[in-house]
N, C-alpha and C. Protein backbone atom coordinates (compact mmCIF):
# COMPACT_ATOMS: atom_id res chain seq x y z
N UNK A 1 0.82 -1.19 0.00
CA UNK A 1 0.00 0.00 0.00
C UNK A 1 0.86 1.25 0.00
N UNK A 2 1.96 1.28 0.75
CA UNK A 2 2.90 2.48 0.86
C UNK A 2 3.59 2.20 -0.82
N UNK A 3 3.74 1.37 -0.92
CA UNK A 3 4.57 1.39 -2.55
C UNK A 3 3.49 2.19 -3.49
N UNK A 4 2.54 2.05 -3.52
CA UNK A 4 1.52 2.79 -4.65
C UNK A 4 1.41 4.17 -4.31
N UNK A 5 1.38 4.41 -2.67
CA UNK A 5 1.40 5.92 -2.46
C UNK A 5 2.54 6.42 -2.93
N UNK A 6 3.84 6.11 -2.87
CA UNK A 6 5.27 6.47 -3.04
C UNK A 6 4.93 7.05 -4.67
N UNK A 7 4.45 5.65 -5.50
CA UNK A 7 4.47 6.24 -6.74
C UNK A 7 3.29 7.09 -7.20
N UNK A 8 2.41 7.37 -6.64
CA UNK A 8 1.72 8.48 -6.75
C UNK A 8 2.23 9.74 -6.63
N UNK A 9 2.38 10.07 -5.46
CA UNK A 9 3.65 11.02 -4.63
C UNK A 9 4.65 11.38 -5.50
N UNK A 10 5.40 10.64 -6.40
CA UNK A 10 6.69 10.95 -7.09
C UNK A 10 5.88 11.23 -8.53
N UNK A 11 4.60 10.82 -8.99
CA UNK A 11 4.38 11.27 -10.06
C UNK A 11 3.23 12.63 -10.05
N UNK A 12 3.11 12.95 -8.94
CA UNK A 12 2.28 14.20 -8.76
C UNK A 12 3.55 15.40 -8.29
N UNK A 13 4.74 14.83 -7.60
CA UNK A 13 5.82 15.89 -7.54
C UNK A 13 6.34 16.13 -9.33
N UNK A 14 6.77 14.96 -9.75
CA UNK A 14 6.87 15.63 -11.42
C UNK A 14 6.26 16.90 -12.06
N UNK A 15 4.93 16.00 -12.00
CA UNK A 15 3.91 17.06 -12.33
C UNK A 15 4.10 18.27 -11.98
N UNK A 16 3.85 18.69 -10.82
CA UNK A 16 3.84 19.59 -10.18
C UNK A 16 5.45 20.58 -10.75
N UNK A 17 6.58 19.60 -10.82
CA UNK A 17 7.83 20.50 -11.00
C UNK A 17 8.03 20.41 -12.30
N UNK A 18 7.30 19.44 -13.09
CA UNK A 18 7.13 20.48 -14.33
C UNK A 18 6.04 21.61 -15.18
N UNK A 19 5.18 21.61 -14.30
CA UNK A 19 4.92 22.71 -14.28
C UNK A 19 5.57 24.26 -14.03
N UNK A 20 6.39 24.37 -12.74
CA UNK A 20 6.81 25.15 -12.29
C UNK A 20 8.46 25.06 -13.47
N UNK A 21 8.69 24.32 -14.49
CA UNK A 21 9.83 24.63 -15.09
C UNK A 21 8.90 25.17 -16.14
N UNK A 22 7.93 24.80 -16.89
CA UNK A 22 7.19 25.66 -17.71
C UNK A 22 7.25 27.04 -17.71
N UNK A 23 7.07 27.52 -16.02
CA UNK A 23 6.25 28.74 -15.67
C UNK A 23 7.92 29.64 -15.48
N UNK A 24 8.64 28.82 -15.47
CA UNK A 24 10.24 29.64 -15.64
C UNK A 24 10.72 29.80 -16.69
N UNK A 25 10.71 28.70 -17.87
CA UNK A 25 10.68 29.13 -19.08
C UNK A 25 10.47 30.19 -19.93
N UNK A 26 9.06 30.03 -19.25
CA UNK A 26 8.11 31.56 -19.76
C UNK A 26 8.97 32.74 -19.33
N UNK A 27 8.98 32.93 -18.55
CA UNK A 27 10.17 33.79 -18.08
C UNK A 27 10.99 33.86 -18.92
N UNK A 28 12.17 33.21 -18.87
CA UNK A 28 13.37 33.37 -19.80
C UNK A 28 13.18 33.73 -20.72
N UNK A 29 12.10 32.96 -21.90
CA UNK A 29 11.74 33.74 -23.00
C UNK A 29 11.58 35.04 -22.96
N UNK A 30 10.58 36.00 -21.72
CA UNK A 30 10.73 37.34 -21.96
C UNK A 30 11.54 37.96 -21.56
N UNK A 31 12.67 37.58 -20.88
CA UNK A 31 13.66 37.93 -20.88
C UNK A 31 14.45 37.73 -21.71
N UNK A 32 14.36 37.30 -22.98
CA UNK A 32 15.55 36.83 -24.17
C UNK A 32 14.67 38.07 -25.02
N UNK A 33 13.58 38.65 -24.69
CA UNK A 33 12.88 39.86 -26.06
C UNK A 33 13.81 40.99 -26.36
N UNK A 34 13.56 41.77 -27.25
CA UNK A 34 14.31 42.94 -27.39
C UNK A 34 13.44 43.99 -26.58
N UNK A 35 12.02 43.56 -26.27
CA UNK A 35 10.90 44.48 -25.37
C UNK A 35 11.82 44.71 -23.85
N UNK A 36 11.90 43.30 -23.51
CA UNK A 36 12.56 43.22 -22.09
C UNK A 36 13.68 44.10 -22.21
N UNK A 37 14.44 43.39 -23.05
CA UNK A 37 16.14 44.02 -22.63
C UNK A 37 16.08 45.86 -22.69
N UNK A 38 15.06 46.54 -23.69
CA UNK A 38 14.88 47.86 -23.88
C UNK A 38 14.11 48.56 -22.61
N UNK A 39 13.78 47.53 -21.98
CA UNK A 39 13.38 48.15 -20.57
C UNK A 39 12.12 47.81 -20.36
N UNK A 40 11.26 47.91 -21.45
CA UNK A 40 9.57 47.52 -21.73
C UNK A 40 8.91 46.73 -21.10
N UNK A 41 9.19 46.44 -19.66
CA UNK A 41 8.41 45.28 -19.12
C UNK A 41 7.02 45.06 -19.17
N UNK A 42 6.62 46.53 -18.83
CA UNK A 42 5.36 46.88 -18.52
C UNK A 42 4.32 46.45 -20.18
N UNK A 43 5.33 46.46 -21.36
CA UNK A 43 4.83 45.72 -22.44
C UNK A 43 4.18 44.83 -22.46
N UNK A 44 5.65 44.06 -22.30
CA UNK A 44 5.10 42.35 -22.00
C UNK A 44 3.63 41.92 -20.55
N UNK A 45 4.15 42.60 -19.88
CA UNK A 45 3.07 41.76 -18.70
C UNK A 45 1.88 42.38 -19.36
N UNK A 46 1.62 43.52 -20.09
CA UNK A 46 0.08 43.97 -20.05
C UNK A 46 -0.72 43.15 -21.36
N UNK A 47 0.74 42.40 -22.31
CA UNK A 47 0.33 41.66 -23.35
C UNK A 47 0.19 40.24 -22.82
N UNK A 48 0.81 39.74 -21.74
CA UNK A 48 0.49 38.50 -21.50
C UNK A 48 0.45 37.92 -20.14
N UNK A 49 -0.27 38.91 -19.06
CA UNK A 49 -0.85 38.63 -17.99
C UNK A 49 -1.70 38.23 -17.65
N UNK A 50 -2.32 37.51 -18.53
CA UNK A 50 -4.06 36.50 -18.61
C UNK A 50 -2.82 34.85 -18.45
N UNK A 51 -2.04 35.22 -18.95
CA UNK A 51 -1.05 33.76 -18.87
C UNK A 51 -0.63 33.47 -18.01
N UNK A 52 0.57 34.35 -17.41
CA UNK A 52 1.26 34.17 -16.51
C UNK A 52 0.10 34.25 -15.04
N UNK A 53 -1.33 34.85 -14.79
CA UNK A 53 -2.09 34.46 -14.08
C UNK A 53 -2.75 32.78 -13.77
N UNK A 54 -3.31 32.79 -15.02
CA UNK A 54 -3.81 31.08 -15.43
C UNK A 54 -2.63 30.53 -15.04
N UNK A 55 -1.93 30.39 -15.35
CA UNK A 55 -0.72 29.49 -14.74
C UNK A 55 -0.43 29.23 -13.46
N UNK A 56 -0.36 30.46 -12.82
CA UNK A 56 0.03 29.98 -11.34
C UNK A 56 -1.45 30.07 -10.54
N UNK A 57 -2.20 30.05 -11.29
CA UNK A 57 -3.54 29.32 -10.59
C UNK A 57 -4.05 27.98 -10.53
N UNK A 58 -3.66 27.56 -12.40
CA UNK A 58 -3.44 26.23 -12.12
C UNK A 58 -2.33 25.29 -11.80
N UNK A 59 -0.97 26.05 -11.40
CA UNK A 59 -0.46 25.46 -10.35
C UNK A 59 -0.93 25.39 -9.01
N UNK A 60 -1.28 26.24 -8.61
CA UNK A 60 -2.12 26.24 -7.05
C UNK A 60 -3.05 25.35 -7.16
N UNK A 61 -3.65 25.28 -8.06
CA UNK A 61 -5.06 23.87 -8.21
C UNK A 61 -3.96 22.73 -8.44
N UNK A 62 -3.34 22.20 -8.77
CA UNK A 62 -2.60 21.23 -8.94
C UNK A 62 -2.36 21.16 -7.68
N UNK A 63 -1.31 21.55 -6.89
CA UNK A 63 -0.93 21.36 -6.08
C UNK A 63 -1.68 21.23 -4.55
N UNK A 64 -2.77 21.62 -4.63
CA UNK A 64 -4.03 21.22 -3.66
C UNK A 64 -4.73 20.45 -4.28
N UNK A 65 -5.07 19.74 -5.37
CA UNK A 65 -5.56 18.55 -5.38
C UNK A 65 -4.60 17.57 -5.09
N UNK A 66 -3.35 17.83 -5.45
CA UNK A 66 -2.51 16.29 -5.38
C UNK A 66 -2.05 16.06 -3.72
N UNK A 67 -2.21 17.30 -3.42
CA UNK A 67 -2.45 17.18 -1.51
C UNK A 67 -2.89 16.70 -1.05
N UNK A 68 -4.43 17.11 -1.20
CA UNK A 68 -5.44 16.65 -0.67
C UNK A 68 -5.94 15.43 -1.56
N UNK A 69 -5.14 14.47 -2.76
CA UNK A 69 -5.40 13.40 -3.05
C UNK A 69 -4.64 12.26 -2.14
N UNK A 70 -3.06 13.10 -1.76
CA UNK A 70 -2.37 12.03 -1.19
C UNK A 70 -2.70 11.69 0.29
N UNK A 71 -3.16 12.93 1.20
CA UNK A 71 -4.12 13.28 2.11
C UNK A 71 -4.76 11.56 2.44
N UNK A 72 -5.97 11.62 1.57
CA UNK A 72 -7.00 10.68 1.68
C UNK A 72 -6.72 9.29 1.26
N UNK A 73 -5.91 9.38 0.42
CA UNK A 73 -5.01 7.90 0.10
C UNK A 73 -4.01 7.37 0.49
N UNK A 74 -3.44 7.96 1.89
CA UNK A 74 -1.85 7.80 1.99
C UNK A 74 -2.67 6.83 3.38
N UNK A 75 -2.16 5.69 3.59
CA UNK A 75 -2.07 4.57 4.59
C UNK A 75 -3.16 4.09 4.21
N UNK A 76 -3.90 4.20 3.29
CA UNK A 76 -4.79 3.12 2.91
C UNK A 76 -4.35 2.10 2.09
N UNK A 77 -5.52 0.99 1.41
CA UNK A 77 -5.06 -0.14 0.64
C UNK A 77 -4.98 0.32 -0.17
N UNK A 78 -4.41 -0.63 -1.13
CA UNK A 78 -4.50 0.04 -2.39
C UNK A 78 -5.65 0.04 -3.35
N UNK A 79 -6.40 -0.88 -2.87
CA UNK A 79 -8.16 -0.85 -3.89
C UNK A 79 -8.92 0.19 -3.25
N UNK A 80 -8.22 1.18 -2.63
CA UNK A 80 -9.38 2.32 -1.33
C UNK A 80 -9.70 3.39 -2.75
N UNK A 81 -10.55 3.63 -2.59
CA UNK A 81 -11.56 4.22 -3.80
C UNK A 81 -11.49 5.79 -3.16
N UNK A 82 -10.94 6.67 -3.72
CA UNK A 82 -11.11 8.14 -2.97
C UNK A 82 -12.49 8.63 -3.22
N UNK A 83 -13.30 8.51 -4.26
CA UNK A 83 -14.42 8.93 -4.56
C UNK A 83 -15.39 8.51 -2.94
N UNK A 84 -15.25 7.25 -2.97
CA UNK A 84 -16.41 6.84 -2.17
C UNK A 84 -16.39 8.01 -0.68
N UNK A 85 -15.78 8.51 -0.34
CA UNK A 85 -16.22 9.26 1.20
C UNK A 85 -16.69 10.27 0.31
N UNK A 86 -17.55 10.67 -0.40
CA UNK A 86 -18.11 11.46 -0.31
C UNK A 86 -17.89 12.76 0.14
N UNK A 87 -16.27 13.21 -0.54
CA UNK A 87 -15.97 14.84 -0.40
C UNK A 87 -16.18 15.61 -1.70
N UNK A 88 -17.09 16.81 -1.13
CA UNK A 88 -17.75 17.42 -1.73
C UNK A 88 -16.85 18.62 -2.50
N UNK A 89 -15.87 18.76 -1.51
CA UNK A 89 -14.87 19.78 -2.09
C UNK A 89 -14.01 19.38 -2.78
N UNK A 90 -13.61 18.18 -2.53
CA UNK A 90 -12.71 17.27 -3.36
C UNK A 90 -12.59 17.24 -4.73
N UNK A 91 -14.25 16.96 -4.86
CA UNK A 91 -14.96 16.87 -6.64
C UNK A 91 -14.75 18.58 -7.00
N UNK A 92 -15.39 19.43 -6.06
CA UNK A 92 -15.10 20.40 -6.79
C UNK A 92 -13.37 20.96 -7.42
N UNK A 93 -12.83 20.92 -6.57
CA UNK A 93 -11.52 21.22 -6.66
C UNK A 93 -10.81 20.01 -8.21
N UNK A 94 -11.22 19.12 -7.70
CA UNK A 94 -11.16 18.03 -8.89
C UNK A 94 -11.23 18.87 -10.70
N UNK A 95 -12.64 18.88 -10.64
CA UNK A 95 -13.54 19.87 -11.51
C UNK A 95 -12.49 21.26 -12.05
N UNK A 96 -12.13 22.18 -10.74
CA UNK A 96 -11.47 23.25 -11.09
C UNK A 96 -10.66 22.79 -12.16
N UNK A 97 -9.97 22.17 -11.44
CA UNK A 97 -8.56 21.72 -11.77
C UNK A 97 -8.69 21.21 -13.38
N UNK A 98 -9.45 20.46 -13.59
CA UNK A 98 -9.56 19.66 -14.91
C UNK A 98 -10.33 21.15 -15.77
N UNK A 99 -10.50 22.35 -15.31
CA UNK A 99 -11.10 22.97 -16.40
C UNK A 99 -10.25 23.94 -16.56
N UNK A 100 -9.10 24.42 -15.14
CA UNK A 100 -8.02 25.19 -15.20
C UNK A 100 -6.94 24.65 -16.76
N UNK A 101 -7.28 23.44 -16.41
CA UNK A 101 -6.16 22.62 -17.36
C UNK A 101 -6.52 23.15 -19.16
N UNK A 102 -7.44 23.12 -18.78
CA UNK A 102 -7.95 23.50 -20.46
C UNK A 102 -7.61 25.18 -20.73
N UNK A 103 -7.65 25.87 -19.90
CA UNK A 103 -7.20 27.44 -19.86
C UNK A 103 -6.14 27.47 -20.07
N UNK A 104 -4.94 26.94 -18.87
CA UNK A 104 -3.39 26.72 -18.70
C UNK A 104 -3.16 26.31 -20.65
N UNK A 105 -3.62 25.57 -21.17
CA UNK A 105 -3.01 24.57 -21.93
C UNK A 105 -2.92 25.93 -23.16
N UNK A 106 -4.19 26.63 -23.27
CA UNK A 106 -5.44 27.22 -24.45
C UNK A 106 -4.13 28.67 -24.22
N UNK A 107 -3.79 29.37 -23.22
CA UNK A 107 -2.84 30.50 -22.89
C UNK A 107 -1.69 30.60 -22.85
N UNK A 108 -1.13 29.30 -22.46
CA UNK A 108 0.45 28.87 -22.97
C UNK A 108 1.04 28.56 -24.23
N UNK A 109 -0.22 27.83 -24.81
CA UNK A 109 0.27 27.64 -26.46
C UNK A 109 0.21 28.98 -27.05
N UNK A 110 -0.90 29.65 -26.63
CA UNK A 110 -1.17 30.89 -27.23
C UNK A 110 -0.02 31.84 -27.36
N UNK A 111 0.88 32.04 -25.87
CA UNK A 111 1.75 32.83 -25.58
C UNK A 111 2.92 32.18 -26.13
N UNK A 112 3.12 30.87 -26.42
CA UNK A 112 4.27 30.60 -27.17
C UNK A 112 4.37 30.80 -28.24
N UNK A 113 3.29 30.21 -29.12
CA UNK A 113 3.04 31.14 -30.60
C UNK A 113 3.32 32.92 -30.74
N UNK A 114 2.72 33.34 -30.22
CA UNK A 114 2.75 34.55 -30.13
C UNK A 114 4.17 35.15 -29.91
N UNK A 115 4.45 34.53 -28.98
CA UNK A 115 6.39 34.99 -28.47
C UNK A 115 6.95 34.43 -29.69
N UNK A 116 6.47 33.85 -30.56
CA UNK A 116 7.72 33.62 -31.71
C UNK A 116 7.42 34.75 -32.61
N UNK A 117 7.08 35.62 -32.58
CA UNK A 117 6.39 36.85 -33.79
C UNK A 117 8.51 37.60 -33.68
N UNK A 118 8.91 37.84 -34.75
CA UNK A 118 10.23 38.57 -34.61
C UNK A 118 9.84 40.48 -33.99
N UNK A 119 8.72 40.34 -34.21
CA UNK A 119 9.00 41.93 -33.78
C UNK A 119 9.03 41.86 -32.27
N UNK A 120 9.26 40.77 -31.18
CA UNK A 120 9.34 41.22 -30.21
C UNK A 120 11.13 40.83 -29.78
N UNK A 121 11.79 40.49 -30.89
CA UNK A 121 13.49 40.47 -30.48
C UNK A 121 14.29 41.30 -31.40
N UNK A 122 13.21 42.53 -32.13
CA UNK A 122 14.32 43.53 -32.40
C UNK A 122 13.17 45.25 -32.61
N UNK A 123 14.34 45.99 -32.57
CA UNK A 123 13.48 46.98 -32.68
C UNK A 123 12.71 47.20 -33.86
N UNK A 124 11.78 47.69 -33.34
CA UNK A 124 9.97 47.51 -34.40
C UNK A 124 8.99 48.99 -34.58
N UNK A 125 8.42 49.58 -35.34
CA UNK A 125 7.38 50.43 -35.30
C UNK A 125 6.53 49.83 -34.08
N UNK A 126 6.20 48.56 -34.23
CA UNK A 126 5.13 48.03 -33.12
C UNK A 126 5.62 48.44 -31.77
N UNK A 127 6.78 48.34 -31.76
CA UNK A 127 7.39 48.53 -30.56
C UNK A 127 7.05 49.96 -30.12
N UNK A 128 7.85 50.97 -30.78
CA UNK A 128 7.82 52.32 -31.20
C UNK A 128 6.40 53.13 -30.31
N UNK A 129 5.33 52.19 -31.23
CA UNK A 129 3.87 53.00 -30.76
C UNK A 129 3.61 52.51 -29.50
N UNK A 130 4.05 51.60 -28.80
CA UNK A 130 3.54 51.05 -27.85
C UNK A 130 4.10 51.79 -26.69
């Protein structure tokens, strides 16, 4: 029973830390712009702060469901069914989480596409007016 928690545990820490290498990535990229390096921060975050929000929200939902999954499953058997006690917050948080995922996924691709446009690694009119 402790062997199945272990590997739960080590595959919800993955998770969890790759997420948080994602959410550094992102970073670096705007720090590799010609926006950043020219000083323009205030650029970037006002163009892609719906992202870098969604993200560390659905890290925070990640990381309290896989809590409160290991929580309710840790010293039990291993056929122990988490559904069955009947937590109400559980499902919801569950729910969040699985709809955060579709946001996270829908704003990151978005912002990676988008970060490949060249006018944000050299100087630009776009830049200019902004």
């Amino acid at each position: 029973s402790s062997g199945i928690n272990a590997e739960y545990g080590v595959l919800y820490i993955v998770q969890d830390v790759c997420l948080l290498l994602a959410l550094i990535i992102l970073f670096l990229v705007f720090f590799n712009t010609y926006v950043f390096k020219a000083g323009f921060v205030s650029i970037l975050i006002r163009k892609f702060i719906a992202t870098i929000v969604v993200t560390n929200i659905y890290l925070a939902l990640c990381l309290g469901l896989h809590v409160w999954a290991m929580k309710l499953r840790w010293g039990k058997d291993k056929n122990y069914y988490i559904w069955d006690e009947g937590k109400d917050g559980f499902l919801i948080l569950y729910v969040c989480q699985r709809a955060g995922s579709v946001l996270y996924y829908f704003f990151y691709k978005r912002t990676t596409l988008r970060l490949g446009d060249p006018n944000y690694y050299k100087d630009s009119v776009l830049l200019r007016r902004q």
